[in-house]
Structure formats: structure tokens, C-alpha cells
C-alpha atoms as a PDB file:
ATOM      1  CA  UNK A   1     225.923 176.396-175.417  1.00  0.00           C
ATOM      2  CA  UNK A   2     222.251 176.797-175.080  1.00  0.00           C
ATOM      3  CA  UNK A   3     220.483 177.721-171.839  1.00  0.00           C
ATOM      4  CA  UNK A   4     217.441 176.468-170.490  1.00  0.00           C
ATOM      5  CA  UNK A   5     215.428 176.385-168.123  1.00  0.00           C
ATOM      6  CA  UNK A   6     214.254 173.635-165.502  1.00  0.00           C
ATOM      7  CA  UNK A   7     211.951 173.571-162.670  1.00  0.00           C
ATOM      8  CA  UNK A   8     212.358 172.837-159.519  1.00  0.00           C
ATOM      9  CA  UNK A   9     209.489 173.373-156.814  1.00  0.00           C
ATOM     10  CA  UNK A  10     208.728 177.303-157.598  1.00  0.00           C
ATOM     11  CA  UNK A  11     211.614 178.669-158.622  1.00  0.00           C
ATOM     12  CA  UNK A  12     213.471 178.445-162.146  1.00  0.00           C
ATOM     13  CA  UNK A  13     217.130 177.498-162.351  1.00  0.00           C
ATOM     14  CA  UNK A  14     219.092 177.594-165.461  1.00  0.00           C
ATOM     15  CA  UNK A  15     220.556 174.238-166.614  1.00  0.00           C
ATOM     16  CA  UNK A  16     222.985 173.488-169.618  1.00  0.00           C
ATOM     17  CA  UNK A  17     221.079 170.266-171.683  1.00  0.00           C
ATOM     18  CA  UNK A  18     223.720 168.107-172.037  1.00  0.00           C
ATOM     19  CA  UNK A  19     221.597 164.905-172.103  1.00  0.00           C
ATOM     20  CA  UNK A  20     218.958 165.837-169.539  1.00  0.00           C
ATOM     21  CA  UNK A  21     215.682 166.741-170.299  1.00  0.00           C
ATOM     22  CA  UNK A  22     214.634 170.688-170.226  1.00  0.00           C
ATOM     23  CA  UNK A  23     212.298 172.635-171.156  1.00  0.00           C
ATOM     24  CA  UNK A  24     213.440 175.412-173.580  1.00  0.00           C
ATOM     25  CA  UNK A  25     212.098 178.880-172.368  1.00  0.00           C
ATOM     26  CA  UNK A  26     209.164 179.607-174.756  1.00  0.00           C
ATOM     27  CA  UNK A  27     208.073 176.381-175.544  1.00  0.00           C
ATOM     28  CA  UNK A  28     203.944 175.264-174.176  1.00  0.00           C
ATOM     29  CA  UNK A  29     204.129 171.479-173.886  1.00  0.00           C
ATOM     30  CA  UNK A  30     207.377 169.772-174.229  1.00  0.00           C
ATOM     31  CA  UNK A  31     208.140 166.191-176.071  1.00  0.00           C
ATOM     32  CA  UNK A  32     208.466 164.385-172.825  1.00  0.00           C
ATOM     33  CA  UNK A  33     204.827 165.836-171.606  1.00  0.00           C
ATOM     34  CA  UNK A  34     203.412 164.808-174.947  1.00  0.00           C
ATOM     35  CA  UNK A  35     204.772 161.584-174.367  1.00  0.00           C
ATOM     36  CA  UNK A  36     203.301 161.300-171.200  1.00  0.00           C
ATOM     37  CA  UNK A  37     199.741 162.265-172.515  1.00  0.00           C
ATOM     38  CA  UNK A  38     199.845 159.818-175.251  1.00  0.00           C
ATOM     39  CA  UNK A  39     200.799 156.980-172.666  1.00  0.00           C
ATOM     40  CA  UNK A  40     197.764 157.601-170.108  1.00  0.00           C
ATOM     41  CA  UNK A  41     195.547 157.735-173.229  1.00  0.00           C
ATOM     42  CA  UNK A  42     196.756 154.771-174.345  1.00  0.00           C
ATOM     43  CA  UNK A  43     196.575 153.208-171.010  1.00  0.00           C
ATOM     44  CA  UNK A  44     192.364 154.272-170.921  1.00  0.00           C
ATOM     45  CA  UNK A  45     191.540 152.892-173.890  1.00  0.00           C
ATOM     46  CA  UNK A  46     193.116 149.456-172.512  1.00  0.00           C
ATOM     47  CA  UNK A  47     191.528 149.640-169.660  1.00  0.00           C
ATOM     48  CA  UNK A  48     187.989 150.676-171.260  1.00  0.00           C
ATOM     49  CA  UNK A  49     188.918 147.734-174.069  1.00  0.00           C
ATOM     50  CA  UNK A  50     189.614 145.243-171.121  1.00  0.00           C
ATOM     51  CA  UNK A  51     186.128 146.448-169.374  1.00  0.00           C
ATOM     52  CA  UNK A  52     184.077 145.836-172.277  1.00  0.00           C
ATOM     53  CA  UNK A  53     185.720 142.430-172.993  1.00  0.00           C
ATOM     54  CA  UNK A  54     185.365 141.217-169.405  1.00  0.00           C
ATOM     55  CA  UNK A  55     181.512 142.733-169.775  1.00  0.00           C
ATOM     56  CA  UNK A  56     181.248 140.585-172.899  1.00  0.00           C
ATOM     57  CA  UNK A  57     182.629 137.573-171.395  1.00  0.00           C
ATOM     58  CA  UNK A  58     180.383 137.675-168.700  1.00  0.00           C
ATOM     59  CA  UNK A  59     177.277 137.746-170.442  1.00  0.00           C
ATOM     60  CA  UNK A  60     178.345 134.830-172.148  1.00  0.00           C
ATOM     61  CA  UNK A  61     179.363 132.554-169.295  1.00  0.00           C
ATOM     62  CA  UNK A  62     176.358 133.896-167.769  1.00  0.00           C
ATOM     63  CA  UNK A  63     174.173 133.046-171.157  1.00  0.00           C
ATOM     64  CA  UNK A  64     175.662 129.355-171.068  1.00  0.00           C
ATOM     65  CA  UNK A  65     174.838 128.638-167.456  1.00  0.00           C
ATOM     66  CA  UNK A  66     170.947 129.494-168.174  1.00  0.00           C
ATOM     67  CA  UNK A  67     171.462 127.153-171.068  1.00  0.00           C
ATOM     68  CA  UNK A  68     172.787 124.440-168.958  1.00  0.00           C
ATOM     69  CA  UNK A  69     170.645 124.964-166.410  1.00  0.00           C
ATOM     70  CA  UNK A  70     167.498 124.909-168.996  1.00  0.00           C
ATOM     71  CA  UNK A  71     168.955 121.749-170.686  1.00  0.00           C
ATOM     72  CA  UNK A  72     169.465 120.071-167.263  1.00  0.00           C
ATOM     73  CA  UNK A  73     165.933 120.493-166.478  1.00  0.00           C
ATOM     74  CA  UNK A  74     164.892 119.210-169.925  1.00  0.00           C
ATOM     75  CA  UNK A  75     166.409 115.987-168.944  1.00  0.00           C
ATOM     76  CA  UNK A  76     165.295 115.892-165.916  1.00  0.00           C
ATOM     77  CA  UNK A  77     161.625 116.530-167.518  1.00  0.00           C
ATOM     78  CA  UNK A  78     161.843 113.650-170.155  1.00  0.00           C
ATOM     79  CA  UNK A  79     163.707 111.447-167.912  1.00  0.00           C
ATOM     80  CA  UNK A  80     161.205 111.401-165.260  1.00  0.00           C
ATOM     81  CA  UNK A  81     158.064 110.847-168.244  1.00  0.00           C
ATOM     82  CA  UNK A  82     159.974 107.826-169.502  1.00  0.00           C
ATOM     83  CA  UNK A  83     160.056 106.096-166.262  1.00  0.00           C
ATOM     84  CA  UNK A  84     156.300 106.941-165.495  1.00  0.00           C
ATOM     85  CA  UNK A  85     156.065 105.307-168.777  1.00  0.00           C
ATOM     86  CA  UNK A  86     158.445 102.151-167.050  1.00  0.00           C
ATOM     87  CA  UNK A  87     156.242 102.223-164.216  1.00  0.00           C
ATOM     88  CA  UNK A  88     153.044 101.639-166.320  1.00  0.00           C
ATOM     89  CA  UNK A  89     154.457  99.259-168.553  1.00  0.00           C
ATOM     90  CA  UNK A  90     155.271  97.307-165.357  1.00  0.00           C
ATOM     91  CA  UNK A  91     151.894  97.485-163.943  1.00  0.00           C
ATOM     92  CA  UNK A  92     150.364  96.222-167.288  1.00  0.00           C
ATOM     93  CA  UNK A  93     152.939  93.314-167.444  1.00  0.00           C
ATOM     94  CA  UNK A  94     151.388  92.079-163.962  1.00  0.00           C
ATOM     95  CA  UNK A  95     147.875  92.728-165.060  1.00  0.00           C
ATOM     96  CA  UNK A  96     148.964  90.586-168.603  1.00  0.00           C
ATOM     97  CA  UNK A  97     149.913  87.727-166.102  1.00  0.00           C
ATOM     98  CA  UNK A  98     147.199  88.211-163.710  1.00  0.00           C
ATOM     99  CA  UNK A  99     144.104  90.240-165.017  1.00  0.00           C
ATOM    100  CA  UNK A 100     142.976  89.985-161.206  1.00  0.00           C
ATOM    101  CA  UNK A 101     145.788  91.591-160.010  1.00  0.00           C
ATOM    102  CA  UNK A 102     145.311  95.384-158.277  1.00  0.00           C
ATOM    103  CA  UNK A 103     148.014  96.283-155.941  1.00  0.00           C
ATOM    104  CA  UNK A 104     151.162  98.969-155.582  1.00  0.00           C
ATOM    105  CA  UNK A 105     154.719  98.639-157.181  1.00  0.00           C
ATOM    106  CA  UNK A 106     156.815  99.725-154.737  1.00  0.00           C
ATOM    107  CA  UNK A 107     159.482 102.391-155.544  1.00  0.00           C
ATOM    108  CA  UNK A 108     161.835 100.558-158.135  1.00  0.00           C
ATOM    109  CA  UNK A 109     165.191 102.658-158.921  1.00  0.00           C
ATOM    110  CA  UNK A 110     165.896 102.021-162.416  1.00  0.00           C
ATOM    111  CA  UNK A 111     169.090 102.204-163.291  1.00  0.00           C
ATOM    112  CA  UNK A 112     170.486 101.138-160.323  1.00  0.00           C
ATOM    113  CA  UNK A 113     172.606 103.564-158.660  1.00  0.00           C
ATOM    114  CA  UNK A 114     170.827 106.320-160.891  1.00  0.00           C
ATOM    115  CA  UNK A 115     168.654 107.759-157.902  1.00  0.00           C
ATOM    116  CA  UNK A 116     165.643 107.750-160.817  1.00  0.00           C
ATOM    117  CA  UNK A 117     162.601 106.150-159.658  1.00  0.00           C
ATOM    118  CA  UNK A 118     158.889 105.048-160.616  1.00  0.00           C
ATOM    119  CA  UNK A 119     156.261 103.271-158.643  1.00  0.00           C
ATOM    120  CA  UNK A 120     152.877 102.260-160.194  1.00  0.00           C
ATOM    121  CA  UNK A 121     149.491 101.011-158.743  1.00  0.00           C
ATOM    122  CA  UNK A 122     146.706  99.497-160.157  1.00  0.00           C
ATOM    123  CA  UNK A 123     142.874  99.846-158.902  1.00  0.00           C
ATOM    124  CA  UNK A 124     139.548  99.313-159.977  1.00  0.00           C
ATOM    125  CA  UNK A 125     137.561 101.639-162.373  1.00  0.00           C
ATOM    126  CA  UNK A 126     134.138 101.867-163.469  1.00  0.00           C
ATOM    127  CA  UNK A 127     132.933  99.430-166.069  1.00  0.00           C
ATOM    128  CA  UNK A 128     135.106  96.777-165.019  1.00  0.00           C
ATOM    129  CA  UNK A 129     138.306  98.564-165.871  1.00  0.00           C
ATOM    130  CA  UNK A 130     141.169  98.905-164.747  1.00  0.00           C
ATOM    131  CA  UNK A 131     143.438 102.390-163.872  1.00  0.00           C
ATOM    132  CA  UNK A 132     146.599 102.666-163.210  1.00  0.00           C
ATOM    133  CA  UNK A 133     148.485 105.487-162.373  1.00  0.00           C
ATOM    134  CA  UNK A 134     151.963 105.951-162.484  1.00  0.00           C
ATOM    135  CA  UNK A 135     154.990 108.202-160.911  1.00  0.00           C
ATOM    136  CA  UNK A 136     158.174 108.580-162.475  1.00  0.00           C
ATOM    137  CA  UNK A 137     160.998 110.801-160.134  1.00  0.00           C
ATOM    138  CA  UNK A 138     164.104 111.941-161.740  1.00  0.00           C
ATOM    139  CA  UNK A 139     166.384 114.467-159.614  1.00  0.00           C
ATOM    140  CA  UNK A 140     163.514 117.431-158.470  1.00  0.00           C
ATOM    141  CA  UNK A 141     160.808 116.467-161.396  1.00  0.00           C
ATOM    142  CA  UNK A 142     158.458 114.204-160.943  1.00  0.00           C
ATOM    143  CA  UNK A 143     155.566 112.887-163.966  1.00  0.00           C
ATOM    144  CA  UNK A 144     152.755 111.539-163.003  1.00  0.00           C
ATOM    145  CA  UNK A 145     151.437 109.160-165.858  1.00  0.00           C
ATOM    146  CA  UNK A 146     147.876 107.153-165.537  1.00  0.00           C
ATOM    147  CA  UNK A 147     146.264 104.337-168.236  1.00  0.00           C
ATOM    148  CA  UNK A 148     142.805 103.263-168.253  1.00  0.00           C
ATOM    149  CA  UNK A 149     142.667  99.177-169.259  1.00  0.00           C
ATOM    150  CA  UNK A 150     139.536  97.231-170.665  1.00  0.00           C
ATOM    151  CA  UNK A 151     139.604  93.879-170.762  1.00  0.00           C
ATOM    152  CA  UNK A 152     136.299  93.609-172.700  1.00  0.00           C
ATOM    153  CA  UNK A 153     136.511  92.600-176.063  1.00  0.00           C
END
């Protein structure tokens, strides 16, 4: 029978080991504090491993939102340019049918239900032609567009 020693508060008891831990008299750093150690080491790296993930994953998610955001404006951008483009089209379709024609197309949602607009107008330019300016609204963006028409030949 072995006797060791176990602490309790500031004083030292002896104890018999039979199956309970104890520190043998003479020993630093038992198993059981070594054990310990190894566990809260291993429990910093995870949590230092789990920071640096989440820090990763953040920067991506944050990296595909300005990406989104840059693409959504892109469409926006071309979007509104094509329907300037609709909008002078239009106004040259009414000048095809009737040169004398200067007026306004009113605001003309296209496609319907879309909330993209254009509006064109035609006036008189110098030289007997004929300008026409167009607008093209798609979300925030809006193109302006203008053509210059001479009838002469």
C-alpha cells in the first residue's frame, strides 16, 4: 500500500489510491494536469481555427454582395441605354410616317409590368433637321440618348 498525498484547500491529507486520482509526493505536474493543459490548448486552436474561418467567410459573402451589387447596376446601366434606344426608334417610326411630325412620346413602360420606361420627343434643328432626344429609365439609371435626322438627299 502506497501513500499519497491529496489536497484539499491548504492542508495535505494522506489518501490510499485505490482508483482515485492523487498526486504522488514528489511528482511536478501530474497526468490528469497534463491532460487538462492539452485540452484548453486544443480548445484555442479551435476557437482561433473557427475565428479565421468565420473571418474568411465573411470576406467572401461580403466580396459577392459588391459583385451583385456591381452586376445589378450593370443591368440597370444597359437596360436603361436599350430603351433610350426604343424610345428613338419610336420617334423615327413616326417621323418615317409623318416627316412633319415634332411632338413628345409620352412615358411608354416597356415591358409591361417591368417599371422600365422611355419617352422620346422630336423638335426642329438647324438646316431643316430634325433632333430627337431620348430617355430611357430602368430602376435608379436613367440614359439619355439624342439622333440628329436629315431628310435631304
Amino acid at each position: 500500500m502506497k501513500l499519497f498525498y491529496r489536497t484539499r484547500g491548504k492542508h495535505q491529507t494522506p489518501a490510499i489510491r485505490r482508483g482515485r486520482w492523487a498526486e504522488p509526493v514528489g511528482r511536478p505536474v501530474s497526468a490528469y494536469r497534463m491532460r487538462r493543459r492539452s485540452r484548453a490548448a486544443a480548445l484555442m486552436t479551435a476557437l482561433f481555427i473557427m475565428a479565421a474561418v468565420t473571418a474568411v467567410v465573411i470576406a467572401m459573402v461580403d466580396t459577392d454582395m459588391i459583385q451583385y451589387a456591381a452586376l445589378h447596376n450593370t443591368l440597370d446601366y444597359e437596360r436603361a441605354r436599350y430603351l433610350a434606344e426604343a424610345g428613338i426608334a419610336h420617334a423615327l417610326a413616326m417621323l418615317e410616317s409623318d416627316p412633319s411630325w415634332r411632338g413628345t412620346i409620352p412615358a411608354t413602360e416597356y415591358p409591361l409590368g417591368s417599371g422600365s420606361v422611355y419617352e422620346a420627343e422630336a423638335t426642329d434643328g438647324t438646316s431643316g433637321k430634325v433632333i430627337v432626344r431620348a430617355t430611357g429609365k430602368s430602376g435608379t439609371t436613367v440614359r439619355r440618348l439624342e439622333a440628329v435626322v436629315d431628310f435631304g438627299g
